[in-house]
PDB file of N, CA and C in Angstrom:
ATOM      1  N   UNK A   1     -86.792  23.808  82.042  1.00  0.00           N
ATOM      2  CA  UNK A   1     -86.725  24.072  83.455  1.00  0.00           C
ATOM      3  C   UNK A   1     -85.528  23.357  84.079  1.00  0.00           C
ATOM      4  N   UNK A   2     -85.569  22.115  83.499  1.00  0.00           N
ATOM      5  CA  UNK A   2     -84.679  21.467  84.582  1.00  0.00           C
ATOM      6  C   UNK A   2     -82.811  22.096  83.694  1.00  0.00           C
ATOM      7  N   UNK A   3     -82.778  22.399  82.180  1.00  0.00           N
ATOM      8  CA  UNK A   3     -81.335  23.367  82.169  1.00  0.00           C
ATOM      9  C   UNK A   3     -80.925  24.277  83.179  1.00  0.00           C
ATOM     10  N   UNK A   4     -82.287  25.139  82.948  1.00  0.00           N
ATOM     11  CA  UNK A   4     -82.180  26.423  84.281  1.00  0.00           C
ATOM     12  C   UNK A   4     -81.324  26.221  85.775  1.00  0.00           C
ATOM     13  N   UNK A   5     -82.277  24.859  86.120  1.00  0.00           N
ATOM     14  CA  UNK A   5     -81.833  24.590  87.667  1.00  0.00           C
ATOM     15  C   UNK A   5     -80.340  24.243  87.543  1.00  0.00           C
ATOM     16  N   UNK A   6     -80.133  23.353  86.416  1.00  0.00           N
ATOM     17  CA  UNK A   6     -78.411  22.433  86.559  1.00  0.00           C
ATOM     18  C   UNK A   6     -77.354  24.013  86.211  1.00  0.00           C
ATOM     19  N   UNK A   7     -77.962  24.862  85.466  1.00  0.00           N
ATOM     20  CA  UNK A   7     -77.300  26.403  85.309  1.00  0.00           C
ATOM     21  C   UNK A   7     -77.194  26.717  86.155  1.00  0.00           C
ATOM     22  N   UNK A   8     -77.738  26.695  87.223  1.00  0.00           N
ATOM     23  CA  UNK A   8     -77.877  27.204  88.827  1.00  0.00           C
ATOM     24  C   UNK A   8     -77.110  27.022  89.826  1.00  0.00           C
ATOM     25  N   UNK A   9     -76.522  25.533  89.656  1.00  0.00           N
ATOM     26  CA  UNK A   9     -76.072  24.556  90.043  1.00  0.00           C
ATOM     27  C   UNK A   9     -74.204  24.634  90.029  1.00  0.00           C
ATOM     28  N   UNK A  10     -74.292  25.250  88.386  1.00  0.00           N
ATOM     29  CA  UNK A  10     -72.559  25.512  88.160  1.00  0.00           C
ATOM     30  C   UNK A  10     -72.428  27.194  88.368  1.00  0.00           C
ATOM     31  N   UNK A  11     -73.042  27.652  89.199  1.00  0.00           N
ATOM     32  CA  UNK A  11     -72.562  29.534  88.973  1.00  0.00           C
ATOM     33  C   UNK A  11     -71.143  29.358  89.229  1.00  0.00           C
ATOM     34  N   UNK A  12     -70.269  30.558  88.044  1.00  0.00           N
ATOM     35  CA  UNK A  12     -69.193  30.583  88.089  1.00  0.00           C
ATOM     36  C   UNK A  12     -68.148  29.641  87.608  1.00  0.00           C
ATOM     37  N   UNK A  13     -68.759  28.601  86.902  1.00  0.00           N
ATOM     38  CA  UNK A  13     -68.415  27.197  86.185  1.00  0.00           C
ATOM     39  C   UNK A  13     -68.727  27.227  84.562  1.00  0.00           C
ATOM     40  N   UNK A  14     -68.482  25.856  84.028  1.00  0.00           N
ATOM     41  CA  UNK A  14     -68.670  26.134  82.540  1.00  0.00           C
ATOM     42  C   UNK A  14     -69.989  24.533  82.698  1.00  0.00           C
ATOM     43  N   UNK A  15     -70.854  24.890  81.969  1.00  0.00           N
ATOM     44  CA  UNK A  15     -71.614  23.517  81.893  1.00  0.00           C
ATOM     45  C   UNK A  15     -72.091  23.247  80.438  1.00  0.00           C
ATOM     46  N   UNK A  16     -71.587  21.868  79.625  1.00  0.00           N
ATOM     47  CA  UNK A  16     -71.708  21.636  78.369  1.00  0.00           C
ATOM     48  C   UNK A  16     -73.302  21.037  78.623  1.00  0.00           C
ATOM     49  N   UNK A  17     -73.874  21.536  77.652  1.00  0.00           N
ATOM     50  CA  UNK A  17     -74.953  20.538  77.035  1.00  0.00           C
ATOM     51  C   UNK A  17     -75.287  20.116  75.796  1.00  0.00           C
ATOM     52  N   UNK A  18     -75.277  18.642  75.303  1.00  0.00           N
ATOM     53  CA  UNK A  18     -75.315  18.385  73.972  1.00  0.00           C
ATOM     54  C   UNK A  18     -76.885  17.827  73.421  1.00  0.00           C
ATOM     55  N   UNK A  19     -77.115  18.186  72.415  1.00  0.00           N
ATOM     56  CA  UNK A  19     -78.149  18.330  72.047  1.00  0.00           C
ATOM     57  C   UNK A  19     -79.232  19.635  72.625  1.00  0.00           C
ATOM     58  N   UNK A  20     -78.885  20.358  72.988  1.00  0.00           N
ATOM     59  CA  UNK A  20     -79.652  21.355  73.897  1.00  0.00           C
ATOM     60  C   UNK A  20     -81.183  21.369  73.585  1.00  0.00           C
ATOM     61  N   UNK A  21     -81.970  21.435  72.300  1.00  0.00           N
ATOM     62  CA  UNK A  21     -82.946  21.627  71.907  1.00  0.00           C
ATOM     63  C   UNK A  21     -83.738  20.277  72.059  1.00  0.00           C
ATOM     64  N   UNK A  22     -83.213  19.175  72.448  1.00  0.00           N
ATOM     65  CA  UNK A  22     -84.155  18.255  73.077  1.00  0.00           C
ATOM     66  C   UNK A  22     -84.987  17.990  74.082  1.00  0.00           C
ATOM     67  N   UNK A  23     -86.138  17.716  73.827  1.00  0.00           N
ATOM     68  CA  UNK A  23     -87.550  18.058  74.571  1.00  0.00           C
ATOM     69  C   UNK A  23     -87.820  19.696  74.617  1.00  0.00           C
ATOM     70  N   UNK A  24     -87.315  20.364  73.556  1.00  0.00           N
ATOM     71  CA  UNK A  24     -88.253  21.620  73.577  1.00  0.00           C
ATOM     72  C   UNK A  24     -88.876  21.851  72.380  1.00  0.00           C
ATOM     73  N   UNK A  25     -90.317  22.354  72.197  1.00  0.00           N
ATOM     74  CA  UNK A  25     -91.099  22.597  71.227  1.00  0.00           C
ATOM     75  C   UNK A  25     -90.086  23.592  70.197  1.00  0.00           C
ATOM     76  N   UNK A  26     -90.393  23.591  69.036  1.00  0.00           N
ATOM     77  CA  UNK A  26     -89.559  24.598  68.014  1.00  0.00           C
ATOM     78  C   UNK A  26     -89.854  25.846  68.326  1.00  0.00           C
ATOM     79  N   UNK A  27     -91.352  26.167  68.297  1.00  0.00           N
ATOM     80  CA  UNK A  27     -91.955  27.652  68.673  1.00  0.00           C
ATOM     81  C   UNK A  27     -91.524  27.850  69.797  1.00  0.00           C
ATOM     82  N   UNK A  28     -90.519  27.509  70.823  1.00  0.00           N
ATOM     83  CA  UNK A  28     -90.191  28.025  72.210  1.00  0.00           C
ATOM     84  C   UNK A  28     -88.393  28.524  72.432  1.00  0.00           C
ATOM     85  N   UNK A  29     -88.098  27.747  71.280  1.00  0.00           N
ATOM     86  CA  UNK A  29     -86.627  28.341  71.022  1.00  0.00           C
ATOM     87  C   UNK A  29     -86.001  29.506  71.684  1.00  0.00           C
ATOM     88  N   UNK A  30     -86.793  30.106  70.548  1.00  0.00           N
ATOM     89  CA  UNK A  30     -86.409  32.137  71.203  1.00  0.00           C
ATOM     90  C   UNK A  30     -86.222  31.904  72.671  1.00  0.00           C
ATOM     91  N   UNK A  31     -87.629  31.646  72.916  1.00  0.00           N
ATOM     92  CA  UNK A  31     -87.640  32.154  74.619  1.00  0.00           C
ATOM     93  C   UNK A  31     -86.683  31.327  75.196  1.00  0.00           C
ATOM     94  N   UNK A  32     -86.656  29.826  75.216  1.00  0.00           N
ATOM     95  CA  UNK A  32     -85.808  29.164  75.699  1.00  0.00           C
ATOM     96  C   UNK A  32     -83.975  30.057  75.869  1.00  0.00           C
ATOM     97  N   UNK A  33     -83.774  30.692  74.581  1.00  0.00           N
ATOM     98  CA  UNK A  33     -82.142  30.924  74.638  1.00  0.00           C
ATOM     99  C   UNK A  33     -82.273  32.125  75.479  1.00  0.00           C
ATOM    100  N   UNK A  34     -83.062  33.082  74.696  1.00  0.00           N
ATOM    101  CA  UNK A  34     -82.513  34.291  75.829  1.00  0.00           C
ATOM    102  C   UNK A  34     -82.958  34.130  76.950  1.00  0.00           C
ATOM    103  N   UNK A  35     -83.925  32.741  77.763  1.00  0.00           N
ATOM    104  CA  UNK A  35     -83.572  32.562  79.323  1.00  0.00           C
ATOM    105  C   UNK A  35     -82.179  31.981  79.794  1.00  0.00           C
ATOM    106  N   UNK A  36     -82.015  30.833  78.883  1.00  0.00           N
ATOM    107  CA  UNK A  36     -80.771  30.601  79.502  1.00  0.00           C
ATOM    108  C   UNK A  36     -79.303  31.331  79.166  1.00  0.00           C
ATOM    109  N   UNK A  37     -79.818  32.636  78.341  1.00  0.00           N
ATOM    110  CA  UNK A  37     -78.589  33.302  77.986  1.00  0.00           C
ATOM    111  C   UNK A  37     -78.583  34.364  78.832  1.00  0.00           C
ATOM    112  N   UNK A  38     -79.436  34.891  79.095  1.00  0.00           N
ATOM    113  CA  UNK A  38     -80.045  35.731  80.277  1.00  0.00           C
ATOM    114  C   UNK A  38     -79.118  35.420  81.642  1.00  0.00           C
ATOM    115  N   UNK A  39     -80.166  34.110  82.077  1.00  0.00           N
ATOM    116  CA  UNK A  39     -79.168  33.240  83.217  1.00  0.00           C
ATOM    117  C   UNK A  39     -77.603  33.296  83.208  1.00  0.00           C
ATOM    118  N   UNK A  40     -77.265  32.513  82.385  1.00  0.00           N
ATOM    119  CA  UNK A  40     -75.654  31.976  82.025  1.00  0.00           C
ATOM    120  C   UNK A  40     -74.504  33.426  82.620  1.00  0.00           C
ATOM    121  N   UNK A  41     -75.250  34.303  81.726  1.00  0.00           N
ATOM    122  CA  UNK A  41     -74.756  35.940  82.153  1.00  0.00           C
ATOM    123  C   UNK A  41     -74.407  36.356  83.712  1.00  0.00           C
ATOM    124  N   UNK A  42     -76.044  36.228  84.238  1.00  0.00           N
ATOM    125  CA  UNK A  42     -75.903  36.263  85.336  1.00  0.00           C
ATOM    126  C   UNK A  42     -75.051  35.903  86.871  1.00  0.00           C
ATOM    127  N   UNK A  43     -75.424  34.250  86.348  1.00  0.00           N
ATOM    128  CA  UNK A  43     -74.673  33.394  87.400  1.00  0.00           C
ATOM    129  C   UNK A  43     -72.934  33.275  86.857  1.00  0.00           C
ATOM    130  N   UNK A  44     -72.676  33.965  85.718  1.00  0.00           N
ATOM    131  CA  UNK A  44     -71.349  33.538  85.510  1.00  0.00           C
ATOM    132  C   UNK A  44     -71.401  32.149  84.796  1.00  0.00           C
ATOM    133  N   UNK A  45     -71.848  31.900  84.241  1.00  0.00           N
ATOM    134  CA  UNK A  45     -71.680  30.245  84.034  1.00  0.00           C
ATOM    135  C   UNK A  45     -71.318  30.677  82.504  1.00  0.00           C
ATOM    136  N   UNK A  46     -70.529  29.809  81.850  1.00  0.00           N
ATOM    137  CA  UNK A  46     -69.936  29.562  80.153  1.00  0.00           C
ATOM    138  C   UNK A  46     -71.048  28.313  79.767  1.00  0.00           C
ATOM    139  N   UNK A  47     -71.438  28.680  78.656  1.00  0.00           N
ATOM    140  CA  UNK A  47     -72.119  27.274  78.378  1.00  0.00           C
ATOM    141  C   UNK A  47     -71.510  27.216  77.099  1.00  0.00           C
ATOM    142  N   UNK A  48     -71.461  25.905  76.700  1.00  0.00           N
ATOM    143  CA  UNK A  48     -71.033  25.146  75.668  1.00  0.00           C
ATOM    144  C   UNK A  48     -72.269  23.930  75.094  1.00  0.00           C
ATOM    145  N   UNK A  49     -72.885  24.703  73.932  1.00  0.00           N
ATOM    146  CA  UNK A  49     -74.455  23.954  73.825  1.00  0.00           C
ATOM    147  C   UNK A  49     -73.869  23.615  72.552  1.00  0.00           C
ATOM    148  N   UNK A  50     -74.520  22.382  71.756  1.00  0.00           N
ATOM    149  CA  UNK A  50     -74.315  21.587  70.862  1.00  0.00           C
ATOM    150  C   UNK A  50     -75.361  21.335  70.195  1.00  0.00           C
ATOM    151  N   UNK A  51     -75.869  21.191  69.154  1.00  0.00           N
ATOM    152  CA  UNK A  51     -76.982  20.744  68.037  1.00  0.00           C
ATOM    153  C   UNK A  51     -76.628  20.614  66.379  1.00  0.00           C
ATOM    154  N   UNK A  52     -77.444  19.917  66.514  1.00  0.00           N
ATOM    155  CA  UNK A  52     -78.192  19.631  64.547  1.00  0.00           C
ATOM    156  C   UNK A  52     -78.630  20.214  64.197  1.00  0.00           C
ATOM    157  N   UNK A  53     -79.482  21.251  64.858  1.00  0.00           N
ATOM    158  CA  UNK A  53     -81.143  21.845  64.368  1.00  0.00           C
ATOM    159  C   UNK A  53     -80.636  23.420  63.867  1.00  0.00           C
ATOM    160  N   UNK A  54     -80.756  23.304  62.943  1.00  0.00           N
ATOM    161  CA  UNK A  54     -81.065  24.570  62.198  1.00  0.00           C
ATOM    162  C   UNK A  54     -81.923  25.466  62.797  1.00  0.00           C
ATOM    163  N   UNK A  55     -83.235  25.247  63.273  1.00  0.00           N
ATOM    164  CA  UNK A  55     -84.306  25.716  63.672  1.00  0.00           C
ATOM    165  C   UNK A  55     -83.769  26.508  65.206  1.00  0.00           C
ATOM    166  N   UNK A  56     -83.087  25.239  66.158  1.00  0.00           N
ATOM    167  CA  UNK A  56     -82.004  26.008  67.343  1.00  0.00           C
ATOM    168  C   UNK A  56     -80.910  27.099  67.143  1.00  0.00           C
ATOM    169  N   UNK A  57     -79.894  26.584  66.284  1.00  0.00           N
ATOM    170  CA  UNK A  57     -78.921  27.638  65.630  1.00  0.00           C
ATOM    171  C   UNK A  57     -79.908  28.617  65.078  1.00  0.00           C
ATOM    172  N   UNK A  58     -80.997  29.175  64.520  1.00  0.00           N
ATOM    173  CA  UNK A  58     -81.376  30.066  64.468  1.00  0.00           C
ATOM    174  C   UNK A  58     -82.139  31.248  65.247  1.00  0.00           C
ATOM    175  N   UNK A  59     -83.002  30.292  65.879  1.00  0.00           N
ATOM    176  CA  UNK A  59     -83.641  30.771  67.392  1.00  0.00           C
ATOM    177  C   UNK A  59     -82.700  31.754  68.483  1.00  0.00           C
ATOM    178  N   UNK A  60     -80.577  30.618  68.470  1.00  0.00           N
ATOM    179  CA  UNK A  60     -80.268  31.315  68.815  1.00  0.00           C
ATOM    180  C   UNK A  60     -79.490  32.531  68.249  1.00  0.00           C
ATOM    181  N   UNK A  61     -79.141  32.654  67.297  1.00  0.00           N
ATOM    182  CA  UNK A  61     -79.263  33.949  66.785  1.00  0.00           C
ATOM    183  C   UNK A  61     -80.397  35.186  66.683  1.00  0.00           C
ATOM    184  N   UNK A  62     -81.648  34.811  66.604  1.00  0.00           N
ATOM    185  CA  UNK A  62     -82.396  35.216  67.117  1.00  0.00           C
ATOM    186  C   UNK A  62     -82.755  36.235  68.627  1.00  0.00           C
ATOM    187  N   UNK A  63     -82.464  35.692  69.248  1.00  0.00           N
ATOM    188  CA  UNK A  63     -82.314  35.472  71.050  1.00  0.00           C
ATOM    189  C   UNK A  63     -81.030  36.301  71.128  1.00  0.00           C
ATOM    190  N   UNK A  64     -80.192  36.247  70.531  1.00  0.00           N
ATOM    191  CA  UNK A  64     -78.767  37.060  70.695  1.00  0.00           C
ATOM    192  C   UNK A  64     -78.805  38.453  69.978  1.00  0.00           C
ATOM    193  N   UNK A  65     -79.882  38.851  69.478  1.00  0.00           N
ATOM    194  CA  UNK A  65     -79.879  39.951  68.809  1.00  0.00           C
ATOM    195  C   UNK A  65     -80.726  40.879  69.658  1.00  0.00           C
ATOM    196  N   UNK A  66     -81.365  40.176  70.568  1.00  0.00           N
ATOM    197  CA  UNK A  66     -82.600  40.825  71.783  1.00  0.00           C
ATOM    198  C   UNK A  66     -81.199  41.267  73.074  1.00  0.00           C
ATOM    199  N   UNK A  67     -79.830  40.451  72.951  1.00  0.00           N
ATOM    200  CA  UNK A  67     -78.927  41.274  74.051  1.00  0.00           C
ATOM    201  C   UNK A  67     -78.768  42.364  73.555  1.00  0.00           C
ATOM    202  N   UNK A  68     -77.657  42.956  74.868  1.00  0.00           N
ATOM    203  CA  UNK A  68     -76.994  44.241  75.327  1.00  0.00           C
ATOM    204  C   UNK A  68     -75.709  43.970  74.236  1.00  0.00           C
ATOM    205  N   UNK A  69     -75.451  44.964  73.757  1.00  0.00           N
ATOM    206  CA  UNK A  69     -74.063  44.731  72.752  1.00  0.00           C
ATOM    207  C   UNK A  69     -72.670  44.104  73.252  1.00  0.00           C
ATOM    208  N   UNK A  70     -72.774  44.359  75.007  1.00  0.00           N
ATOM    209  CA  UNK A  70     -71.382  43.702  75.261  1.00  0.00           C
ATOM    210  C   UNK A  70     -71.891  42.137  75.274  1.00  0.00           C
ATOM    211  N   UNK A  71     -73.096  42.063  75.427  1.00  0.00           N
ATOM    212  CA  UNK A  71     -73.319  40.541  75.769  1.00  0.00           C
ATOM    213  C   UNK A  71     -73.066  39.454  74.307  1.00  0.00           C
ATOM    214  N   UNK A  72     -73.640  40.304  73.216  1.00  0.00           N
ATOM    215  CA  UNK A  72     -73.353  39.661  71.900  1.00  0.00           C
ATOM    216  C   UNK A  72     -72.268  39.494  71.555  1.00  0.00           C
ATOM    217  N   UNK A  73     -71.124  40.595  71.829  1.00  0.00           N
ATOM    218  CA  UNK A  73     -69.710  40.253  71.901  1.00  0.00           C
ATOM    219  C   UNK A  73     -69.122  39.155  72.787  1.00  0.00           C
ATOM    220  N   UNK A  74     -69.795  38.340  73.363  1.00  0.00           N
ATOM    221  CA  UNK A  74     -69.277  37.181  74.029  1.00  0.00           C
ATOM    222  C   UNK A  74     -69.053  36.158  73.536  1.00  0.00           C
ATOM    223  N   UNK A  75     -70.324  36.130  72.476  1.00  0.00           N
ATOM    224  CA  UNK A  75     -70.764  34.840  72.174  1.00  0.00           C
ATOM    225  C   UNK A  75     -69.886  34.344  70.789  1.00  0.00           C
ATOM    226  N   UNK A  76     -69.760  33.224  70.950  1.00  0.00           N
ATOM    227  CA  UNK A  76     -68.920  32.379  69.639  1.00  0.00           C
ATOM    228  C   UNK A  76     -70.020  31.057  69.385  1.00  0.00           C
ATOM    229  N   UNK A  77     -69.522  30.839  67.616  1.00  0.00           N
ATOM    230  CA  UNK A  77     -70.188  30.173  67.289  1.00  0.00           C
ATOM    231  C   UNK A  77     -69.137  29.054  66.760  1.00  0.00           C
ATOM    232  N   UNK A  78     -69.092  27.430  67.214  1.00  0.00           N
ATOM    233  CA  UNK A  78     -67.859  26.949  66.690  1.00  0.00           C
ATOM    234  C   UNK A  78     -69.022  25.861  65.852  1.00  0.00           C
ATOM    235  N   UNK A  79     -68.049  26.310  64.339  1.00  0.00           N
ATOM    236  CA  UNK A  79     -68.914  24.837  63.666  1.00  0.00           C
ATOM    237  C   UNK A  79     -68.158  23.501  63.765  1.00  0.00           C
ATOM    238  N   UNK A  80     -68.427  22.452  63.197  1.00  0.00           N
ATOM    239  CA  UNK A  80     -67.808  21.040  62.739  1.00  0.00           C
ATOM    240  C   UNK A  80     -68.420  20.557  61.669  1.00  0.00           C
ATOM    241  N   UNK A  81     -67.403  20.215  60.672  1.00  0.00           N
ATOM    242  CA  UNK A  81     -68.230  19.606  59.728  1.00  0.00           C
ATOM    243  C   UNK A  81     -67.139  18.630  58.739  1.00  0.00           C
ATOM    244  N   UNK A  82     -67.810  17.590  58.257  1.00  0.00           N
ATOM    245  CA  UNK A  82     -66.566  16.530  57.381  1.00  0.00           C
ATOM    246  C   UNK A  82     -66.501  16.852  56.368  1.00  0.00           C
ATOM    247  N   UNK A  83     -65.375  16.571  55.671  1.00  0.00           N
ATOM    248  CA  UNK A  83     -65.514  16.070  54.620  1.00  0.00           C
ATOM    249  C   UNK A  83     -64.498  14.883  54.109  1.00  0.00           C
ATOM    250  N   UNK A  84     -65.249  14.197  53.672  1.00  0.00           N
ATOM    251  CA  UNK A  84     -64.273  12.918  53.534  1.00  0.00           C
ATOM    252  C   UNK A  84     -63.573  12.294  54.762  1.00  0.00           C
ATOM    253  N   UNK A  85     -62.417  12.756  54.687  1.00  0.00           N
ATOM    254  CA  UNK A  85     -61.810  12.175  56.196  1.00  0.00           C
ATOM    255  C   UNK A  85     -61.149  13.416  56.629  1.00  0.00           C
ATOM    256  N   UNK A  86     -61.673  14.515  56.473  1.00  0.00           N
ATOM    257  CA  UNK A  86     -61.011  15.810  57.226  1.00  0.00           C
ATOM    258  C   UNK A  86     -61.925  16.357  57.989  1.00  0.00           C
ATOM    259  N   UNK A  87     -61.950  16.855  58.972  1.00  0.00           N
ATOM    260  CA  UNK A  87     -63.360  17.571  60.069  1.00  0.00           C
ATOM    261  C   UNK A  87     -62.437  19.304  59.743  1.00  0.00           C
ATOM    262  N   UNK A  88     -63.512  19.822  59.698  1.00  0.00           N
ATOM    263  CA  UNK A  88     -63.046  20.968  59.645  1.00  0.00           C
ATOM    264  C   UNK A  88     -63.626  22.086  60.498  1.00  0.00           C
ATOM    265  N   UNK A  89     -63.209  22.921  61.126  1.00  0.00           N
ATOM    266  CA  UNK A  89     -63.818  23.917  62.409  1.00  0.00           C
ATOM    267  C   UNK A  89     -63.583  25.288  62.121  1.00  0.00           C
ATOM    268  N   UNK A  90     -64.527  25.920  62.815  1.00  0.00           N
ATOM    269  CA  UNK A  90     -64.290  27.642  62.726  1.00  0.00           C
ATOM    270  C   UNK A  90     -65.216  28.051  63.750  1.00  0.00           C
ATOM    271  N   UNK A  91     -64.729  29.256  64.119  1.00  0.00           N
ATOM    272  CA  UNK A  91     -65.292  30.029  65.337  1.00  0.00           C
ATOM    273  C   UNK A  91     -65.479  30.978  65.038  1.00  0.00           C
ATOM    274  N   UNK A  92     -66.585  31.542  65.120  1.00  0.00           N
ATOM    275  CA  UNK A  92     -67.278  32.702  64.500  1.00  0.00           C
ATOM    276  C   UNK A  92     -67.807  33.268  65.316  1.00  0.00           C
ATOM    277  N   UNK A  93     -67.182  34.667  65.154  1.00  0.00           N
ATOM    278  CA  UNK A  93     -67.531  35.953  66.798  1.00  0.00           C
ATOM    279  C   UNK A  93     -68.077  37.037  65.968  1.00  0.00           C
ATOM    280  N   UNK A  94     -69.278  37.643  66.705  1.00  0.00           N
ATOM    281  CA  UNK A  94     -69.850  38.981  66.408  1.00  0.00           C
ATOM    282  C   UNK A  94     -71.205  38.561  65.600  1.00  0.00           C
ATOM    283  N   UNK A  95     -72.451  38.867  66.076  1.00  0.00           N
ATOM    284  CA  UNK A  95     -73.310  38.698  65.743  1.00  0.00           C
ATOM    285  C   UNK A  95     -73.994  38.817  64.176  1.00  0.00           C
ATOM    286  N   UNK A  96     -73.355  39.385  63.388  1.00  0.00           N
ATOM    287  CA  UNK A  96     -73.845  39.282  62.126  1.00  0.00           C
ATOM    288  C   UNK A  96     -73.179  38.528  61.402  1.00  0.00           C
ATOM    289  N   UNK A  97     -72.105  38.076  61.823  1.00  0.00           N
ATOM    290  CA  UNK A  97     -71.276  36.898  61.192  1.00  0.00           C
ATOM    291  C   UNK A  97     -71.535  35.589  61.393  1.00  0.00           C
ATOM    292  N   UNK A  98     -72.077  35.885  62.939  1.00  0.00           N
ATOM    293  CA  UNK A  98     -72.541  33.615  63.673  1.00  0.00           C
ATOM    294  C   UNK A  98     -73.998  34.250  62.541  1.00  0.00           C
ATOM    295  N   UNK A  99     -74.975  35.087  62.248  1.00  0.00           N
ATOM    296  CA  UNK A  99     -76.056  35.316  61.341  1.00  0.00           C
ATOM    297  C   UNK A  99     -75.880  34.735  60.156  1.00  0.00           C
ATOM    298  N   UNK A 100     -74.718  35.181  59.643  1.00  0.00           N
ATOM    299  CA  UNK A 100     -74.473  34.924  58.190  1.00  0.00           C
ATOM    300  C   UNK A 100     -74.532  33.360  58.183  1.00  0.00           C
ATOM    301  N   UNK A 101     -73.479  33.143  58.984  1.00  0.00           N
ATOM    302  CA  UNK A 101     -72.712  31.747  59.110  1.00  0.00           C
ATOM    303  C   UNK A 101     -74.031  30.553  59.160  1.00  0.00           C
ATOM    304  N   UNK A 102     -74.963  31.055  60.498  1.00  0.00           N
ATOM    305  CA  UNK A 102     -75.957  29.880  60.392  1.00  0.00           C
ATOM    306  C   UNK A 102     -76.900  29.490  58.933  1.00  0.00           C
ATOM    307  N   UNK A 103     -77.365  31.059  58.591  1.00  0.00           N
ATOM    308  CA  UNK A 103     -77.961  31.212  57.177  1.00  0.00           C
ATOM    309  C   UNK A 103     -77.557  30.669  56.113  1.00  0.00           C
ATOM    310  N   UNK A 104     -76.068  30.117  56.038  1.00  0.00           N
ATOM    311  CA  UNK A 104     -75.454  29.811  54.498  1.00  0.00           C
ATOM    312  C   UNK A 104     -74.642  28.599  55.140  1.00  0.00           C
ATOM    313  N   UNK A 105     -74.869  27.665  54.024  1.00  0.00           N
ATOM    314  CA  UNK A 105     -73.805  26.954  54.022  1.00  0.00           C
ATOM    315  C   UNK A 105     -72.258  27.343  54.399  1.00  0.00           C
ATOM    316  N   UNK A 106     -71.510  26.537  54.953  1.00  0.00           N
ATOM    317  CA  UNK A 106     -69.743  26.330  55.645  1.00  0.00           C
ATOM    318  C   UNK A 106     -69.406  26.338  54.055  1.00  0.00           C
ATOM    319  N   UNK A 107     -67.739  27.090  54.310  1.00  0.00           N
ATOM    320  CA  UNK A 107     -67.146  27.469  53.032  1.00  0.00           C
ATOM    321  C   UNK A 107     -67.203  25.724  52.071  1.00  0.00           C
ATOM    322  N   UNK A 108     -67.237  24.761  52.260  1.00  0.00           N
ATOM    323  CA  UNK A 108     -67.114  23.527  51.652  1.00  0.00           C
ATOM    324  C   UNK A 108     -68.452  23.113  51.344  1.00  0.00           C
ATOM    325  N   UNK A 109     -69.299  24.278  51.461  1.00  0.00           N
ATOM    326  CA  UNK A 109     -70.785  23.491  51.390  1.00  0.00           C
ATOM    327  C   UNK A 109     -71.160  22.579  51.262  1.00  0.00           C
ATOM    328  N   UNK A 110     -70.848  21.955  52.773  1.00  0.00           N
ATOM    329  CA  UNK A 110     -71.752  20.837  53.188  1.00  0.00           C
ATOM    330  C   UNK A 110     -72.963  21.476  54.375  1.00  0.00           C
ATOM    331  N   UNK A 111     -73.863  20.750  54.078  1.00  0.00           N
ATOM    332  CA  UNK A 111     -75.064  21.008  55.034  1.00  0.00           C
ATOM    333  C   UNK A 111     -74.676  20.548  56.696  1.00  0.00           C
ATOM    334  N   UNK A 112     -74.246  21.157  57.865  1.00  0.00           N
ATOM    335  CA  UNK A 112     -73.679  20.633  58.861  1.00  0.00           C
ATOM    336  C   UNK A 112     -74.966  20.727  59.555  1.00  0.00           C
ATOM    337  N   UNK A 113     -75.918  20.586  59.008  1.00  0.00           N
ATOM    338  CA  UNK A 113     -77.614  20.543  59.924  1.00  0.00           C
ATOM    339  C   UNK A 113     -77.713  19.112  59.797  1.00  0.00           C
ATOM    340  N   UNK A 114     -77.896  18.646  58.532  1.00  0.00           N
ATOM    341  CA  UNK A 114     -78.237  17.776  58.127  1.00  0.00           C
ATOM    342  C   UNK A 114     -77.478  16.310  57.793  1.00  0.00           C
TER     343      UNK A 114
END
């Protein structure tokens, strides 16, 4: 509830949140994204959400497969992940690819959940 309201808050703005899936039950995921993806749409707002959880990264893929096709074309998925002393990133657009991507290990297979 209280994402919703601070979403409310930036219409037409970008609002980061890190850790997003904190203080929400696992079984509420789904619903949780496509409200605030729902929202975000609406009011114009960019969000930039951040997590660990496998269980979130999936939910929201999940939740992104219940949009409108232009809406799934919005969405990007940016990973991070180490190795050794190199961080390495990728941005992954189009819904069966952020799918793939959450489902399988990053080309260096490391676990970036865990």
């Amino acid at each position: 509830f209280y994402i919703i309201l601070k979403t409310i808050s930036f219409q037409g703005k970008r609002i980061l949140i890190d850790e997003i899936e904190i203080g929400i039950h696992h079984s509420k995921l789904k619903n949780f994204w496509i409200n605030i993806l729902q929202v975000c749409k609406e009011l114009k707002v960019q969000l930039f959400a951040t997590t660990h959880s496998k269980e979130c990264s999936e939910a929201f893929v999940e939740a992104a497969k219940d949009l409108d096709i232009n809406s799934q074309n919005e969405l990007r998925l940016i990973e991070l992940y180490q190795s050794k002393e190199i961080v390495y990133s990728g941005t992954i657009t189009g819904i069966d690819n952020i799918e793939y991507s959450v489902k399988n290990l990053p080309i260096k297979k490391e676990n970036i959940y865990g």
